[in-house]
C-alpha atoms as a PDB file:
ATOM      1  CA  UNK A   1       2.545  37.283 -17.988  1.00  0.00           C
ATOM      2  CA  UNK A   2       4.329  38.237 -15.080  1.00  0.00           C
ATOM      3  CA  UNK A   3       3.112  38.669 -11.013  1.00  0.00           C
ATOM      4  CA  UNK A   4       5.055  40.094  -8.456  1.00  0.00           C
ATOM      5  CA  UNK A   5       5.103  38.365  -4.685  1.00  0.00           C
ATOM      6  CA  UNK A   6       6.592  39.082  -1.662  1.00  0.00           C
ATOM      7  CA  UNK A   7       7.388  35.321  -0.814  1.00  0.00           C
ATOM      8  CA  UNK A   8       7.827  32.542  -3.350  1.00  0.00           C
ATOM      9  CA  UNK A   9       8.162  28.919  -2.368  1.00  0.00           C
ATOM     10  CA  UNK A  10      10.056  26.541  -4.713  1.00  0.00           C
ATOM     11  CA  UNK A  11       8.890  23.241  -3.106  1.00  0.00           C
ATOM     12  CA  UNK A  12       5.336  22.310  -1.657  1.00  0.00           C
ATOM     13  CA  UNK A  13       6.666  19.504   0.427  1.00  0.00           C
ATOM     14  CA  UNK A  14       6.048  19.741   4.370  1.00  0.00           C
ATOM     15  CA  UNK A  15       8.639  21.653   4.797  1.00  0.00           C
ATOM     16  CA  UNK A  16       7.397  24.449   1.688  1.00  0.00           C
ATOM     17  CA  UNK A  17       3.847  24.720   2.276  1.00  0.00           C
ATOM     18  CA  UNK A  18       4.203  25.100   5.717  1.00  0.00           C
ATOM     19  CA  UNK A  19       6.262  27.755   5.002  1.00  0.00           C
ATOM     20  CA  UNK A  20       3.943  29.703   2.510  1.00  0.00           C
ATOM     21  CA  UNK A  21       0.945  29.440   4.829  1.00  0.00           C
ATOM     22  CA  UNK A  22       2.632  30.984   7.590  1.00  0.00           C
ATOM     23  CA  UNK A  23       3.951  34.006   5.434  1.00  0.00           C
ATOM     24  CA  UNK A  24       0.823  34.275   4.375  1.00  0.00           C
ATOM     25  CA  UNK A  25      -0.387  34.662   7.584  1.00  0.00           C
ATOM     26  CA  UNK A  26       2.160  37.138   8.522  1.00  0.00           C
ATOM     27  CA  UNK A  27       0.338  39.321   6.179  1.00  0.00           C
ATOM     28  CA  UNK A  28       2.921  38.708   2.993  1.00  0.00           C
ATOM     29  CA  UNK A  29       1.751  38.287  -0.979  1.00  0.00           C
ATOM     30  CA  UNK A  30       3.011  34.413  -1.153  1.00  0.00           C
ATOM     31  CA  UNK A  31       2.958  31.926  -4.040  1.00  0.00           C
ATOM     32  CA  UNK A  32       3.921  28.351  -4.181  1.00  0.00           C
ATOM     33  CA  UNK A  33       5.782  26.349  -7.255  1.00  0.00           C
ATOM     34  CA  UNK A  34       5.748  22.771  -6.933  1.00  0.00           C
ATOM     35  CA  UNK A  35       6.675  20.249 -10.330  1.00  0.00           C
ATOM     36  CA  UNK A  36       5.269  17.074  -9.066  1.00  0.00           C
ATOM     37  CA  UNK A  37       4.244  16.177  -5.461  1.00  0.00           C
ATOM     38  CA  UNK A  38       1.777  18.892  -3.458  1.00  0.00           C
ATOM     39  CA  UNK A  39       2.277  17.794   0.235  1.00  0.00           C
ATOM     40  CA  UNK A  40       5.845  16.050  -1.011  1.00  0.00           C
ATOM     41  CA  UNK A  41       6.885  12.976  -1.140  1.00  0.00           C
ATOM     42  CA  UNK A  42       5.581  11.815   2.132  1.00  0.00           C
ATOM     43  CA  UNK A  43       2.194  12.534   1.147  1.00  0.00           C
ATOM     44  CA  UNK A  44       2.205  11.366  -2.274  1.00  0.00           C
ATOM     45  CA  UNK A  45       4.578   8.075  -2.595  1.00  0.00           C
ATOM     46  CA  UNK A  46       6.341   7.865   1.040  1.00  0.00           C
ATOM     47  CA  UNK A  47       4.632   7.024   4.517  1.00  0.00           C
ATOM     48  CA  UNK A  48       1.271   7.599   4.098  1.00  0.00           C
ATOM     49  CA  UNK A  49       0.668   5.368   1.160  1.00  0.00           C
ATOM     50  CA  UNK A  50       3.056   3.303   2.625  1.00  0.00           C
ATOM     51  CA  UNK A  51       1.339   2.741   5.934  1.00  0.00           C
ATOM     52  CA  UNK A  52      -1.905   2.570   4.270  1.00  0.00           C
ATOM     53  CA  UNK A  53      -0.704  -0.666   2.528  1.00  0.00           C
ATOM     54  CA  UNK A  54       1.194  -1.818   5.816  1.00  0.00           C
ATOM     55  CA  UNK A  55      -2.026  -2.137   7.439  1.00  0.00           C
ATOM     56  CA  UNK A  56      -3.472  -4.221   4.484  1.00  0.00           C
ATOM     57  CA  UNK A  57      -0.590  -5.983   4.532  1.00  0.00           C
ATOM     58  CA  UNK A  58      -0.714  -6.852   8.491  1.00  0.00           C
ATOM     59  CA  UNK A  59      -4.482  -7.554   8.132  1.00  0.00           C
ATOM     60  CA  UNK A  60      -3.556 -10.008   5.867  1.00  0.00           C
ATOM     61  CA  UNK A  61      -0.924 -11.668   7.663  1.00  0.00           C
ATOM     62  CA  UNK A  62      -3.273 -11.918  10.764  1.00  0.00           C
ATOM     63  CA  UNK A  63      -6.190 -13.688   8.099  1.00  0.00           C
ATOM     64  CA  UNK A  64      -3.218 -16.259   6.602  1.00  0.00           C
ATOM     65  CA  UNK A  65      -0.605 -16.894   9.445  1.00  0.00           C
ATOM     66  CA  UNK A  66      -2.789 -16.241  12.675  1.00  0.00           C
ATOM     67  CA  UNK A  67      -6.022 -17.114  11.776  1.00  0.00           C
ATOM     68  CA  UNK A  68      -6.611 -19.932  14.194  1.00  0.00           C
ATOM     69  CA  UNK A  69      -5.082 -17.643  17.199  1.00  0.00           C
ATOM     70  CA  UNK A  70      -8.169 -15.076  16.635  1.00  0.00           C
ATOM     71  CA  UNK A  71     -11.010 -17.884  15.850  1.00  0.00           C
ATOM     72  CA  UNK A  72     -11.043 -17.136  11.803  1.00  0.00           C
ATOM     73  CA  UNK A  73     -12.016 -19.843   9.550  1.00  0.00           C
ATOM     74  CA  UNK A  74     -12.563 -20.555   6.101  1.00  0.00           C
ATOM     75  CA  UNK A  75     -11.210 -19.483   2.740  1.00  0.00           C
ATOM     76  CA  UNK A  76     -10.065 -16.004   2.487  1.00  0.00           C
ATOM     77  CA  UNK A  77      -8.160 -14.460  -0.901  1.00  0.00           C
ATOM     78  CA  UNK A  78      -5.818 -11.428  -0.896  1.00  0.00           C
ATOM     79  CA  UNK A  79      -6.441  -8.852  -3.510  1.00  0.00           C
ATOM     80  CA  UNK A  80      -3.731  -6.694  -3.849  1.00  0.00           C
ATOM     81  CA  UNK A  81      -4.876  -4.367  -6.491  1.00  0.00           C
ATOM     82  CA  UNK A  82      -7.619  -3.690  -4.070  1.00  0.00           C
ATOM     83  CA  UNK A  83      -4.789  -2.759  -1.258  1.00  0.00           C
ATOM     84  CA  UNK A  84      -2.809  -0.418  -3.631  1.00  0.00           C
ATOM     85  CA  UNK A  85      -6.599   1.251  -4.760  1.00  0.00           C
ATOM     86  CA  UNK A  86      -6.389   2.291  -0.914  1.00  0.00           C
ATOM     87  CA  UNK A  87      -3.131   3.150  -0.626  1.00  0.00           C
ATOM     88  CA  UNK A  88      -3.881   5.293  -3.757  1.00  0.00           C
ATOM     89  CA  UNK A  89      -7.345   6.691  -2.104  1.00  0.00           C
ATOM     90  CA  UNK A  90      -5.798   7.839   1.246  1.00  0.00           C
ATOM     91  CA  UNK A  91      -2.918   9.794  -0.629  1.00  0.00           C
ATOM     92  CA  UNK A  92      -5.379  11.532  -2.829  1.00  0.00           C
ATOM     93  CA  UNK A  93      -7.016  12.624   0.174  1.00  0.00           C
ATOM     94  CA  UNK A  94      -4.357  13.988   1.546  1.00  0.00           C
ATOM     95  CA  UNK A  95      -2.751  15.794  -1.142  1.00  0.00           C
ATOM     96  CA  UNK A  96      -5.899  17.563  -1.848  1.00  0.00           C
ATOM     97  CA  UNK A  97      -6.303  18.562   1.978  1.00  0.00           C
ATOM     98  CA  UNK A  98      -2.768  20.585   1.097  1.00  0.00           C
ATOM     99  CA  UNK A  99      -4.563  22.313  -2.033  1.00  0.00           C
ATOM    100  CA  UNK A 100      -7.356  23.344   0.434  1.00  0.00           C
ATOM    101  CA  UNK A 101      -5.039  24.689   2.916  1.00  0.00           C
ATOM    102  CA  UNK A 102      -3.625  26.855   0.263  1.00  0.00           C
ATOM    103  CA  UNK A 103      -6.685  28.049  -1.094  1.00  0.00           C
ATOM    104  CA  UNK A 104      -7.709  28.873   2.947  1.00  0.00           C
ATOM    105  CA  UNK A 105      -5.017  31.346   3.283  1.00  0.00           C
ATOM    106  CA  UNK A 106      -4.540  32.858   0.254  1.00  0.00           C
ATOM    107  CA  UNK A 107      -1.447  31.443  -1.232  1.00  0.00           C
ATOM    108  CA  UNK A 108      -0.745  31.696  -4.765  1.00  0.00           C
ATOM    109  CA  UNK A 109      -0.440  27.734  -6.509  1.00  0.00           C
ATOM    110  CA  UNK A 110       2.056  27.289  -9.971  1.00  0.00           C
ATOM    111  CA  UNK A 111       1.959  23.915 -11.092  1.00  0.00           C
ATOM    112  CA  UNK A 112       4.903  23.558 -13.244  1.00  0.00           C
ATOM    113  CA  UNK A 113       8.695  23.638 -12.544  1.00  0.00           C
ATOM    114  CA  UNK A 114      10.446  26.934 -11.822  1.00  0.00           C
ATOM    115  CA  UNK A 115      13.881  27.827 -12.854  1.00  0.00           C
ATOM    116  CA  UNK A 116      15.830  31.388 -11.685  1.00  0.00           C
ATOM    117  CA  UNK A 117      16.747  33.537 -14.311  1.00  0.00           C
ATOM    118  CA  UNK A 118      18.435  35.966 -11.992  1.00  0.00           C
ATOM    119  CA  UNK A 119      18.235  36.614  -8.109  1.00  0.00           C
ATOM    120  CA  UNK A 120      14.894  37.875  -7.872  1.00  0.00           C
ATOM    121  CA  UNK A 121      12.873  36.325 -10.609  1.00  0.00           C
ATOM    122  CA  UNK A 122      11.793  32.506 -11.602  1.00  0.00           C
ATOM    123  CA  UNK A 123      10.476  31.203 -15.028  1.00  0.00           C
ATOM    124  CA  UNK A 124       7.391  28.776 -14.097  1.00  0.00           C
ATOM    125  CA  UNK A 125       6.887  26.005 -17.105  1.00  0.00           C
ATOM    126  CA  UNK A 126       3.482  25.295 -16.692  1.00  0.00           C
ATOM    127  CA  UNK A 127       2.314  21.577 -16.503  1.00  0.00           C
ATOM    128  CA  UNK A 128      -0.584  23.260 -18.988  1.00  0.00           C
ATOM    129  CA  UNK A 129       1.451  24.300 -21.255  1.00  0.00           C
ATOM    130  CA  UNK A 130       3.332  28.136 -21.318  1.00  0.00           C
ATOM    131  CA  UNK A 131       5.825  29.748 -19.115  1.00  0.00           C
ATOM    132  CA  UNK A 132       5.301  32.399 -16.322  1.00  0.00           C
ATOM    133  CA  UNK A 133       7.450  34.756 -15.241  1.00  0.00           C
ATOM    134  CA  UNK A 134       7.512  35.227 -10.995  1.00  0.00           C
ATOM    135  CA  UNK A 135       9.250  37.954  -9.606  1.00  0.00           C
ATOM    136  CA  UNK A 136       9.754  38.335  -5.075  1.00  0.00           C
ATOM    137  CA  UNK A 137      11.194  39.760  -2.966  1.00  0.00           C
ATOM    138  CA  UNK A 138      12.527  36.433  -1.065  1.00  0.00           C
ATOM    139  CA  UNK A 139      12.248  33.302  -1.990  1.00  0.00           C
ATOM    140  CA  UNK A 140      12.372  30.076   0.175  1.00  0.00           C
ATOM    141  CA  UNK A 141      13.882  27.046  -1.622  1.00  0.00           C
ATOM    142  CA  UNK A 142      12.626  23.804  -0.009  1.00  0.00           C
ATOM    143  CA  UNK A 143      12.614  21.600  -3.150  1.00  0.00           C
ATOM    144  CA  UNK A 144      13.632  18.170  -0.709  1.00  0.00           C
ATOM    145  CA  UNK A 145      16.087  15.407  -1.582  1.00  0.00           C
ATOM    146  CA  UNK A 146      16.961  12.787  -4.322  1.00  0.00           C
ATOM    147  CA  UNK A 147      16.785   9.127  -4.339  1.00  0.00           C
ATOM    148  CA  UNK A 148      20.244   7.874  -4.232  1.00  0.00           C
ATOM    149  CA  UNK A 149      21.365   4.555  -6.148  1.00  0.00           C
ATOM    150  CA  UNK A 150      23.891   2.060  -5.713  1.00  0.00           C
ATOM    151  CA  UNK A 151      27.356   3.122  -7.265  1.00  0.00           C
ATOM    152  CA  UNK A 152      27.442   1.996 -11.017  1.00  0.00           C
ATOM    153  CA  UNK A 153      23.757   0.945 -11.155  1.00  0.00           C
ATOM    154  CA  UNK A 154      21.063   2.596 -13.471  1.00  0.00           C
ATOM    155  CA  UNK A 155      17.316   2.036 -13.286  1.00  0.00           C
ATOM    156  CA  UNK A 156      14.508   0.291 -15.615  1.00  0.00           C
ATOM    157  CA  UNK A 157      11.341  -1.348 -15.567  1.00  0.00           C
ATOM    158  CA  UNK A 158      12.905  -4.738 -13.269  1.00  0.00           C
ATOM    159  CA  UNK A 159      15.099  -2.129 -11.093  1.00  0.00           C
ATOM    160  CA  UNK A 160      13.071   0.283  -9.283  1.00  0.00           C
ATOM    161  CA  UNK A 161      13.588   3.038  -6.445  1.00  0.00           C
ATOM    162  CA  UNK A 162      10.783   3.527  -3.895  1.00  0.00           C
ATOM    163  CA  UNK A 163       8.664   5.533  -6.059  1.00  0.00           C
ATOM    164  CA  UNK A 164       8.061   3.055  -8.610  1.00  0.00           C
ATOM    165  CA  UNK A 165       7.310   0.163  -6.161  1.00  0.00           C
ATOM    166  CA  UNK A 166       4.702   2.581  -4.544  1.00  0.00           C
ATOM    167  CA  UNK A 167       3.188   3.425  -7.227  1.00  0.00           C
ATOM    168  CA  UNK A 168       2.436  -0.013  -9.270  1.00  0.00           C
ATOM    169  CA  UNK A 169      -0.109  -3.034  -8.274  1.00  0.00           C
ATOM    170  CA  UNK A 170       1.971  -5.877 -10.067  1.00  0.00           C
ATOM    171  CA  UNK A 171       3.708  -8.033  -7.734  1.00  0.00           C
ATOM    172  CA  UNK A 172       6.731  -9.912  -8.688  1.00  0.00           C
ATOM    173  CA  UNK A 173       7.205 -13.757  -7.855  1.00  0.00           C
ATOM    174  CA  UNK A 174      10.522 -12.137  -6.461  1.00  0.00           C
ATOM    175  CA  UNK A 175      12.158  -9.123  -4.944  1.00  0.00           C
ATOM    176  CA  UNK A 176      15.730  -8.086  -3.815  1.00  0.00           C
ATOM    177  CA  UNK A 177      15.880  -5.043  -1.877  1.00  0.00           C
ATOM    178  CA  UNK A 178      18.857  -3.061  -1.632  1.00  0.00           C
ATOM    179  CA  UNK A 179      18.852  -1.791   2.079  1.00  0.00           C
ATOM    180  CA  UNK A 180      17.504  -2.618   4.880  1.00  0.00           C
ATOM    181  CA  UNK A 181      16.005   0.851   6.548  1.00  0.00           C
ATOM    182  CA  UNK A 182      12.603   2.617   6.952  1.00  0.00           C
ATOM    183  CA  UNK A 183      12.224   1.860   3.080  1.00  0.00           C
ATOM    184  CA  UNK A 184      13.402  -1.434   2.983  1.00  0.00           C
ATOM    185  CA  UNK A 185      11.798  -2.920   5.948  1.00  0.00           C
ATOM    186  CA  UNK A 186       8.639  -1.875   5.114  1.00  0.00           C
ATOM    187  CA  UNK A 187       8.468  -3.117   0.978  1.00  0.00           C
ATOM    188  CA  UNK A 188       9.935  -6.291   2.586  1.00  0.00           C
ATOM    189  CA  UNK A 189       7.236  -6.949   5.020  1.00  0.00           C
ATOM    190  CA  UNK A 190       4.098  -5.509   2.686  1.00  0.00           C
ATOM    191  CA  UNK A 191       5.526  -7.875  -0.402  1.00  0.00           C
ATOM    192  CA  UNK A 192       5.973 -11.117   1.424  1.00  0.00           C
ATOM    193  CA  UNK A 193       2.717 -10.915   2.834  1.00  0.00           C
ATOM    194  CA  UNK A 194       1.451 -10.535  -0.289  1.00  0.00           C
ATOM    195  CA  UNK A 195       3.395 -13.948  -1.580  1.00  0.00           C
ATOM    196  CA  UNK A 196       6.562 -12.562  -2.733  1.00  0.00           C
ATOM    197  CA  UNK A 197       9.577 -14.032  -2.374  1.00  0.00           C
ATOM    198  CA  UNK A 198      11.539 -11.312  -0.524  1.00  0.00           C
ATOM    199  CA  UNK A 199      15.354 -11.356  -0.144  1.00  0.00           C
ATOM    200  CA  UNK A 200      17.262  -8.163   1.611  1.00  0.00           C
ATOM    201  CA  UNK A 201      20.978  -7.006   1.205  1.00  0.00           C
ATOM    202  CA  UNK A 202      21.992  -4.610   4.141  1.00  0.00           C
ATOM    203  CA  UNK A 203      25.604  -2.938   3.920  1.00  0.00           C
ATOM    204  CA  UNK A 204      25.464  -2.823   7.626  1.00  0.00           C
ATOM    205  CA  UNK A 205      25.417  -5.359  10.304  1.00  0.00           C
ATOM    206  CA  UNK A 206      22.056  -5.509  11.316  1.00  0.00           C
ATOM    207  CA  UNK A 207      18.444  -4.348  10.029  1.00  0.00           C
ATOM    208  CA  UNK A 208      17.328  -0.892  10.500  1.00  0.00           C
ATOM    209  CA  UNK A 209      21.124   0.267  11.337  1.00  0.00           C
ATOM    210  CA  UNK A 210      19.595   3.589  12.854  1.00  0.00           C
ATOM    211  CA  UNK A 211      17.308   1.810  15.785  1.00  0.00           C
ATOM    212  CA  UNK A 212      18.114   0.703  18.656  1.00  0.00           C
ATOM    213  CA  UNK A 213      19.945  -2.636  18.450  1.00  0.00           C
ATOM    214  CA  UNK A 214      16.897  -4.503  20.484  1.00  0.00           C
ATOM    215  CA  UNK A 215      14.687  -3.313  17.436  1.00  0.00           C
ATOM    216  CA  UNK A 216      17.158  -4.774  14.770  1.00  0.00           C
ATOM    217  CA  UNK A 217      17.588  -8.330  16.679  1.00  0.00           C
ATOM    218  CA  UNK A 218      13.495  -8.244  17.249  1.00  0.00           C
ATOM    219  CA  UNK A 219      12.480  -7.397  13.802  1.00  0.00           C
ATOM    220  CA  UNK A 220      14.968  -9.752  12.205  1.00  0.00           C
ATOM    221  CA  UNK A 221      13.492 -12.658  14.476  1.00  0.00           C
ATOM    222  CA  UNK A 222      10.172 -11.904  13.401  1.00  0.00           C
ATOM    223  CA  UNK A 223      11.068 -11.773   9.725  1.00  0.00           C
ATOM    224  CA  UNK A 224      13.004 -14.939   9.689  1.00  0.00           C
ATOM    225  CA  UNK A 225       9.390 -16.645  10.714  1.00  0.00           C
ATOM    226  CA  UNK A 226       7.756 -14.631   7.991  1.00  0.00           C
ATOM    227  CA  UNK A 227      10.307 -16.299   5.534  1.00  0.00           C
ATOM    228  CA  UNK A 228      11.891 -12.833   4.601  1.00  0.00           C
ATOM    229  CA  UNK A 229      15.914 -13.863   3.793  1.00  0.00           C
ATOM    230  CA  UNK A 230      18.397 -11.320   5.303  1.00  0.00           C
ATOM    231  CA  UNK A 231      21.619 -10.772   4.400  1.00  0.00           C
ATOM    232  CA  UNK A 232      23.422  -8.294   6.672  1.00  0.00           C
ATOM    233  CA  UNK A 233      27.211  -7.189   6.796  1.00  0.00           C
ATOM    234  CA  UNK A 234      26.890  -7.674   2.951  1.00  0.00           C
ATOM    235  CA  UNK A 235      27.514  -5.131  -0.119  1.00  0.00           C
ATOM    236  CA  UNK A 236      26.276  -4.808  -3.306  1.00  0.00           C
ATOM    237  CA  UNK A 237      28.767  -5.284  -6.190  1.00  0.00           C
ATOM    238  CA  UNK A 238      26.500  -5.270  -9.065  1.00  0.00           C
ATOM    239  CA  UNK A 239      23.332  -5.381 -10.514  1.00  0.00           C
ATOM    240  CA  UNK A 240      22.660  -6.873 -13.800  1.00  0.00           C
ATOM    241  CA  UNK A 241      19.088  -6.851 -15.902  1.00  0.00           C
ATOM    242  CA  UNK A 242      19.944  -8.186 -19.146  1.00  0.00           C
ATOM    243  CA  UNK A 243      18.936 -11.370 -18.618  1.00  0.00           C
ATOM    244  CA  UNK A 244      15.617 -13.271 -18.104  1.00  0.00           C
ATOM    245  CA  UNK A 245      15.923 -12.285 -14.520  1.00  0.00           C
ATOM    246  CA  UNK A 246      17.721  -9.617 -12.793  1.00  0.00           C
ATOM    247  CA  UNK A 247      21.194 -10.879 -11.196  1.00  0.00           C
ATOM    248  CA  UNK A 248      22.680  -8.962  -8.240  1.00  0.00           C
ATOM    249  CA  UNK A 249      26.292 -10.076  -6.951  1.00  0.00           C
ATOM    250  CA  UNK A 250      26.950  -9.851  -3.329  1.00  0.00           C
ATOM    251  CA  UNK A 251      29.873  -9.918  -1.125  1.00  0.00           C
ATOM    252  CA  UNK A 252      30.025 -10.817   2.808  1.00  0.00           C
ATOM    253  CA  UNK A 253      33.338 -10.626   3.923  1.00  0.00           C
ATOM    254  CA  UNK A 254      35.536 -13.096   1.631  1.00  0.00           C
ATOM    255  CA  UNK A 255      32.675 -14.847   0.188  1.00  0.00           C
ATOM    256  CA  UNK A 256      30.741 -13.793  -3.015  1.00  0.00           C
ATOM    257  CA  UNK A 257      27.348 -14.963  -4.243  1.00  0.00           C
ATOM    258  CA  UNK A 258      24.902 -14.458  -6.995  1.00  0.00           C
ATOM    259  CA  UNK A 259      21.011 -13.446  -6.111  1.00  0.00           C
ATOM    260  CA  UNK A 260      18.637 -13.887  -8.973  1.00  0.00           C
ATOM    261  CA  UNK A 261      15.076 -12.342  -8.564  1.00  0.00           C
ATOM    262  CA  UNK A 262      12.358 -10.814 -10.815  1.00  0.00           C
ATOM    263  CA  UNK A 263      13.090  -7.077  -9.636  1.00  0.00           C
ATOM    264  CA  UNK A 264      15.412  -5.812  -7.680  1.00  0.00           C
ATOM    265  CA  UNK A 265      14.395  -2.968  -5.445  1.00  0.00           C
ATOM    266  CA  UNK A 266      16.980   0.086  -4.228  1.00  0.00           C
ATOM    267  CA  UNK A 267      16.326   1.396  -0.846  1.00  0.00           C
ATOM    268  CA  UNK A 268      19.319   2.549   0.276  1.00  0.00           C
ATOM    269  CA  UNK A 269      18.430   6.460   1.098  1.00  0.00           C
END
C-alpha cells in the first residue's frame, strides 16, 4: 500500500510533531513516522519522568532527613516501586496528550521505523507487522540524538545509559555514575534518597560543568551532607562487569583508583 503526502515527519519528538501540526495547519497533507518514543525522549524516559520521581524523591528526603524541622513524627517507609508507578503514570499521560494533538489536526500517525529508498519516498516497517510505502513532497527529518558512551565501554544488564535506569524499579545497594550533568545529578540525588549508595565520576572540575560556578559549589555542598561521594577533575579509564560486581578504574591527576559498585550508570551526554 502506498499514500502520497505533502509533508512527512521522520521523528515525533518536540521538535517533529511540532513540526507536523503546524504544516498541517498551513493547510498541507502531513504524516508522522516515529519507531519508539511519541513526544520523544523527554516525554517518554527524560525530564518528565524524571522530575516526576525527583519530587518523590525530595518528599522523601523531607519525611527521613527533615522530619523534625516540619513537626513529622513516627515511622514512615519509602516504596519505590510506588514512585516509579508515578513516574510511569505521568509519562503515559503525556505521550498520549501528543497522540491527541495529532488526531486534532489531522496528521497522519506510522508507528514503525522508516527508511528512504530514494529522495522522495520512505519504506515504513510497521510495529504490526508489514511495510508501507510513503511517498512527499518534503520531508522533515527530526529523528533527535544518541546516547553517547564512554570510549571502549559496551553496555549490559549492571551498565546502563539513562534509559534503562528510567525505566526499571530495582534499586541497586550501589551506583557509579559516569558524569556529573543534568543526567547525572539528578539519578544521583533520586537514588540516594532512596538508600543507594551513590558515587559520581565527573571529567570536569566541578558538578554540572555547564552552570554557573555558584550552582556547582552549592549543589556539591548539599550533596556531600546527603552522603553522595564526588569525584571531580577525574576520568574514566575503564569499566569492567565480569566480576561479582562491576569495577570502574579512575584517574585524578597522577593517582589511580578502583570503584566497585553494583551498576555503574553512564551519563555523560
Amino acid at each position: 500500500m502506498s499514500s502520497h503526502f505533502d509533508v512527512v515527519v521522520l521523528g515525533a519528538g518536540p521538535g517533529g510533531y511540532v513540526a507536523a501540526i503546524r504544516a498541517s495547519q498551513l493547510g498541507l497533507k502531513t504524516a508522522i513516522i516515529e519507531e519508539k518514543y511519541w513526544g520523544g525522549v523527554c516525554l517518554n524516559v527524560g525530564c518528565i519522568p524524571s522530575k516526576a520521581l525527583l519530587r518523590n524523591a525530595e518528599l522523601a528526603h523531607i519525611f527521613h532527613a527533615d522530619a523534625k524541622t516540619f513537626g513529622i513524627s513516627g515511622d514512615v517507609t519509602f516504596d519505590f516501586g510506588a514512585a516509579f508507578s508515578r513516574s510511569r503514570k505521568v509519562a503515559d499521560g503525556r505521550v498520549k496528550g501528543v497522540h491527541f494533538l495529532m488526531k486534532k489536526n489531522d496528521v497522519t500517525e506510522y508507528e514503525g521505523r522508516g527508511s528512504f529508498t530514494d529522495t522522495s519516498t520512505l519504506q515504513v516497517s510497521l510495529a504490526t507487522g508489514g511495510d508501507e510505502t510513503v511517498t512527499f513532497d518534503s520531508c522533515v527529518i527530526a529523528t533527535g540524538a544518541t546516547t553517547r558512551l564512554l570510549p571502549g565501554t559496551k553496555l549490559s544488564e549492571r551498565v546502563v545509559t539513562y534509559e534503562e535506569q528510567i525505566m526499571t524499579e530495582e534499586l541497586p545497594g550501589s551506583i557509579i555514575i559516569a558524569g556529573a550533568g543534568a543526567i547525572g545529578v539528578e539519578f544521583a540525588y533520586v537514588l540516594t534518597n532512596y538508600g543507594v549508595d551513590v558515587t559520581v565520576v565527573e571529567y570536569l572540575d566541578r558538578l554540572v560543568p555547564l552552570e554557573d560556578e555558584e550552582v556547582s559549589a552549592e549543589l556539591a555542598k548539599r550533596y556531600k551532607k546527603l552522603g553522595v561521594k564526588v569525584l571531580t577533575s577525574t576520568r574514566v579509564d575503564s569499566i569492567d562487569d565480569s566480576g561479582d560486581k562491576v569495577t570502574v578504574q579512575v584517574t585524578k591527576g597522577d593517582d589511580q583508583q578502583t570503584l566497585e559498585a553494583d551498576k555503574v550508570l553512564q551519563a555523560i551526554g
